[in-house]
N, C-alpha and C. Protein backbone atom coordinates (compact mmCIF):
# COMPACT_ATOMS: atom_id res chain seq x y z
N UNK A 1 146.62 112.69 81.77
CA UNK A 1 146.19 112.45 83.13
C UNK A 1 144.74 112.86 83.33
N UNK A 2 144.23 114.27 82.69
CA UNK A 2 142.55 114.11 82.85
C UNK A 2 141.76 113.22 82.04
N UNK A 3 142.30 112.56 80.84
CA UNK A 3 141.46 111.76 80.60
C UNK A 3 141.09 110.61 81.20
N UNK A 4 142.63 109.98 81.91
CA UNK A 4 142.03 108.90 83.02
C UNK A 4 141.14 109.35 84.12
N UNK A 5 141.43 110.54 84.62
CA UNK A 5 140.17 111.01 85.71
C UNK A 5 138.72 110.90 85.03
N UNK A 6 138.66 111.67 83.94
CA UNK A 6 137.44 111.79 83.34
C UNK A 6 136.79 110.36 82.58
N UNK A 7 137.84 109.49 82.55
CA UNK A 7 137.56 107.66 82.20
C UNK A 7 136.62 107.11 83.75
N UNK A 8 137.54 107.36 84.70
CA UNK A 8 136.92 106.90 86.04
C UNK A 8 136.24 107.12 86.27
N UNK A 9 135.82 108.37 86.76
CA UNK A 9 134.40 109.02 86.93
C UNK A 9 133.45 108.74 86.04
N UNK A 10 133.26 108.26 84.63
CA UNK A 10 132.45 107.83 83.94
C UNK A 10 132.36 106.63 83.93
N UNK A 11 133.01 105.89 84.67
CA UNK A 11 132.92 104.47 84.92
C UNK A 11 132.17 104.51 86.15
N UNK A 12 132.69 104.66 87.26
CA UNK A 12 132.45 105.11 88.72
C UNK A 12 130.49 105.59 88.18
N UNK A 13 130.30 106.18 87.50
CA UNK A 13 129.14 106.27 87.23
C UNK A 13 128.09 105.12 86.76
N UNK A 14 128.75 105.02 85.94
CA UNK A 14 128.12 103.75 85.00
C UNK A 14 127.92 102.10 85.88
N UNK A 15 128.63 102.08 86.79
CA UNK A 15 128.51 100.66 87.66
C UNK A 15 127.64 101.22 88.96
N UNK A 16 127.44 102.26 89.23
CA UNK A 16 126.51 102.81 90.14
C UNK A 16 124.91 102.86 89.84
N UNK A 17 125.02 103.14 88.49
CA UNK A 17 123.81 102.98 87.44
C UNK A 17 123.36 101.23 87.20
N UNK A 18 124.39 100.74 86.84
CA UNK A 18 124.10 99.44 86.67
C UNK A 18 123.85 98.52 87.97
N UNK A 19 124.01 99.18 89.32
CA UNK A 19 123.62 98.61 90.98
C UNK A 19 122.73 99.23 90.85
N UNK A 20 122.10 100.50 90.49
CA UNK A 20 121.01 100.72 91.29
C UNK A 20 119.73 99.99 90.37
N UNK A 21 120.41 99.64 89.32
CA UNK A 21 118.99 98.82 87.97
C UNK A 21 119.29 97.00 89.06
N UNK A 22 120.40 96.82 89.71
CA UNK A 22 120.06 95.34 90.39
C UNK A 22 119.38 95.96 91.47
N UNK A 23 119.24 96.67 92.20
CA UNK A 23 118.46 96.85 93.54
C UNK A 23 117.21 97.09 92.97
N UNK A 24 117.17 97.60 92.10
CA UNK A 24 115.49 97.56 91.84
C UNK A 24 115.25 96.38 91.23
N UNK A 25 115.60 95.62 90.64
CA UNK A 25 115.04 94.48 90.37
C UNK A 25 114.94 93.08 91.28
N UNK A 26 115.56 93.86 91.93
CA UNK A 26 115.38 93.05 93.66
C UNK A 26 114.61 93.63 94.73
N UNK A 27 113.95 94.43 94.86
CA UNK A 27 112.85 95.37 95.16
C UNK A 27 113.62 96.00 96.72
N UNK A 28 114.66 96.42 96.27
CA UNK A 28 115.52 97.58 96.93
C UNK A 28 115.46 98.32 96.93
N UNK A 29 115.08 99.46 97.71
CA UNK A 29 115.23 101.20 97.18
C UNK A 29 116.37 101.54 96.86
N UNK A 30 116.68 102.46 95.73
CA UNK A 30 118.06 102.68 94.68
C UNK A 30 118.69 103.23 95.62
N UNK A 31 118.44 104.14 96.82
CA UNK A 31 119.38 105.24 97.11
C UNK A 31 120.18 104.42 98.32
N UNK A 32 120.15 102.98 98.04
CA UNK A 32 121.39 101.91 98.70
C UNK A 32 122.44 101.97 97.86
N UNK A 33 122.73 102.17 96.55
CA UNK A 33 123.63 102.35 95.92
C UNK A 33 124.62 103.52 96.13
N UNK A 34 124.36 104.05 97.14
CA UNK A 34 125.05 105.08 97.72
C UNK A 34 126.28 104.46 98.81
N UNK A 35 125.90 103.50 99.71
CA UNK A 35 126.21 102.94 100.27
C UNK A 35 127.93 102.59 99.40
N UNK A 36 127.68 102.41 97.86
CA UNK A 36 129.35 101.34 97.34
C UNK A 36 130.09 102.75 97.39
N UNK A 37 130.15 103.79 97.73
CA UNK A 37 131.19 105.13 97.73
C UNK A 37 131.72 104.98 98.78
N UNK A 38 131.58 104.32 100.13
CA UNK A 38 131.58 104.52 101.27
C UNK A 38 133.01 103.47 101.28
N UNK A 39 133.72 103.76 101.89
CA UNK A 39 134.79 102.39 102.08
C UNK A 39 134.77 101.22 103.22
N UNK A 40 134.94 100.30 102.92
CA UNK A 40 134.92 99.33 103.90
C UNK A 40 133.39 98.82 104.26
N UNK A 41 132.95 100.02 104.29
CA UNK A 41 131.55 99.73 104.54
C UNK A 41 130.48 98.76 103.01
N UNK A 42 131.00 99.55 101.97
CA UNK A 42 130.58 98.87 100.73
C UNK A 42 130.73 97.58 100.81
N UNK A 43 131.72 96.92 101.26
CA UNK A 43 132.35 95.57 101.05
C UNK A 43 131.13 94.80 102.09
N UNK A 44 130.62 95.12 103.32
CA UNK A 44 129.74 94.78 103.84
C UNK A 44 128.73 94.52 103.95
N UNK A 45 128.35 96.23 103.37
CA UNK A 45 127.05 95.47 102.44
C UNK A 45 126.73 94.54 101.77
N UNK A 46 127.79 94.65 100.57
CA UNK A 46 127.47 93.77 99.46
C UNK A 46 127.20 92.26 100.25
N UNK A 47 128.56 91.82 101.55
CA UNK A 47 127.63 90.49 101.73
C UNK A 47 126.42 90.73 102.11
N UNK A 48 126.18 91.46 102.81
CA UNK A 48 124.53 91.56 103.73
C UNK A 48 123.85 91.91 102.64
N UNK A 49 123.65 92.24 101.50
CA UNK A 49 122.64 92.39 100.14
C UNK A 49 122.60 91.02 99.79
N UNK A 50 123.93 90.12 99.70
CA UNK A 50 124.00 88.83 99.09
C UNK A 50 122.98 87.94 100.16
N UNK A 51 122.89 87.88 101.21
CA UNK A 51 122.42 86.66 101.92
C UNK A 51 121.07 86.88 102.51
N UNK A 52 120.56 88.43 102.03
CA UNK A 52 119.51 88.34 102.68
C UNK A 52 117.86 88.50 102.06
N UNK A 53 117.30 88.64 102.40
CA UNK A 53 115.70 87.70 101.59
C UNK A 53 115.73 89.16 100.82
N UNK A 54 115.55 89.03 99.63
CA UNK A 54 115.08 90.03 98.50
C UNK A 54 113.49 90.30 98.07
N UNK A 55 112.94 91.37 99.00
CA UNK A 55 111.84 91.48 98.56
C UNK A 55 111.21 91.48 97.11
N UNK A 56 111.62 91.25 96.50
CA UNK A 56 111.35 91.28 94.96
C UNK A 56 111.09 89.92 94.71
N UNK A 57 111.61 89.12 94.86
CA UNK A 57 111.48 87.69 95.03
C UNK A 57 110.77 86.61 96.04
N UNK A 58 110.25 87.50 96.70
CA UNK A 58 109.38 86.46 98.08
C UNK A 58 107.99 86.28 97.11
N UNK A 59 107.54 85.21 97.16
CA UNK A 59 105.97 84.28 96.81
C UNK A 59 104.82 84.63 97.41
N UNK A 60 104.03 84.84 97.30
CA UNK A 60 103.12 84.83 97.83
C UNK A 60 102.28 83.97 98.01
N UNK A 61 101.94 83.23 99.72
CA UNK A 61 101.47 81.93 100.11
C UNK A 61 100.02 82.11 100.45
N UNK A 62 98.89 81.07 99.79
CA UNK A 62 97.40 81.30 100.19
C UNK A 62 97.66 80.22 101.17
């Protein structure tokens, strides 16, 4: 039984790590990855991260 705890939590880590390397490459500040611990609320975000303009990606128009 602690090794599944100690499996999760090193997972639970590792996909927190791997969101906060997509928010920065979407020019997000990392400490939004805080936000997926939260319940219900995570699920919300994620659409409102999905649909909305990613500073990392806007052009720059002369």
């Amino acid at each position: 039984m602690e090794l599944f705890f100690l499996l999760g939590a090193a997972f639970a880590i590792f996909i927190l790590w791997l969101c906060s390397k997509i928010l920065e490459k979407a020019g997000i500040d990392k400490i939004w990855v805080l936000v997926l611990l939260i319940p219900v609320v995570n699920i919300i975000m994620i659409w409102v991260f999905a649909f909305s303009e990613w500073p990392g990606l806007k052009q720059k128009r002369f």
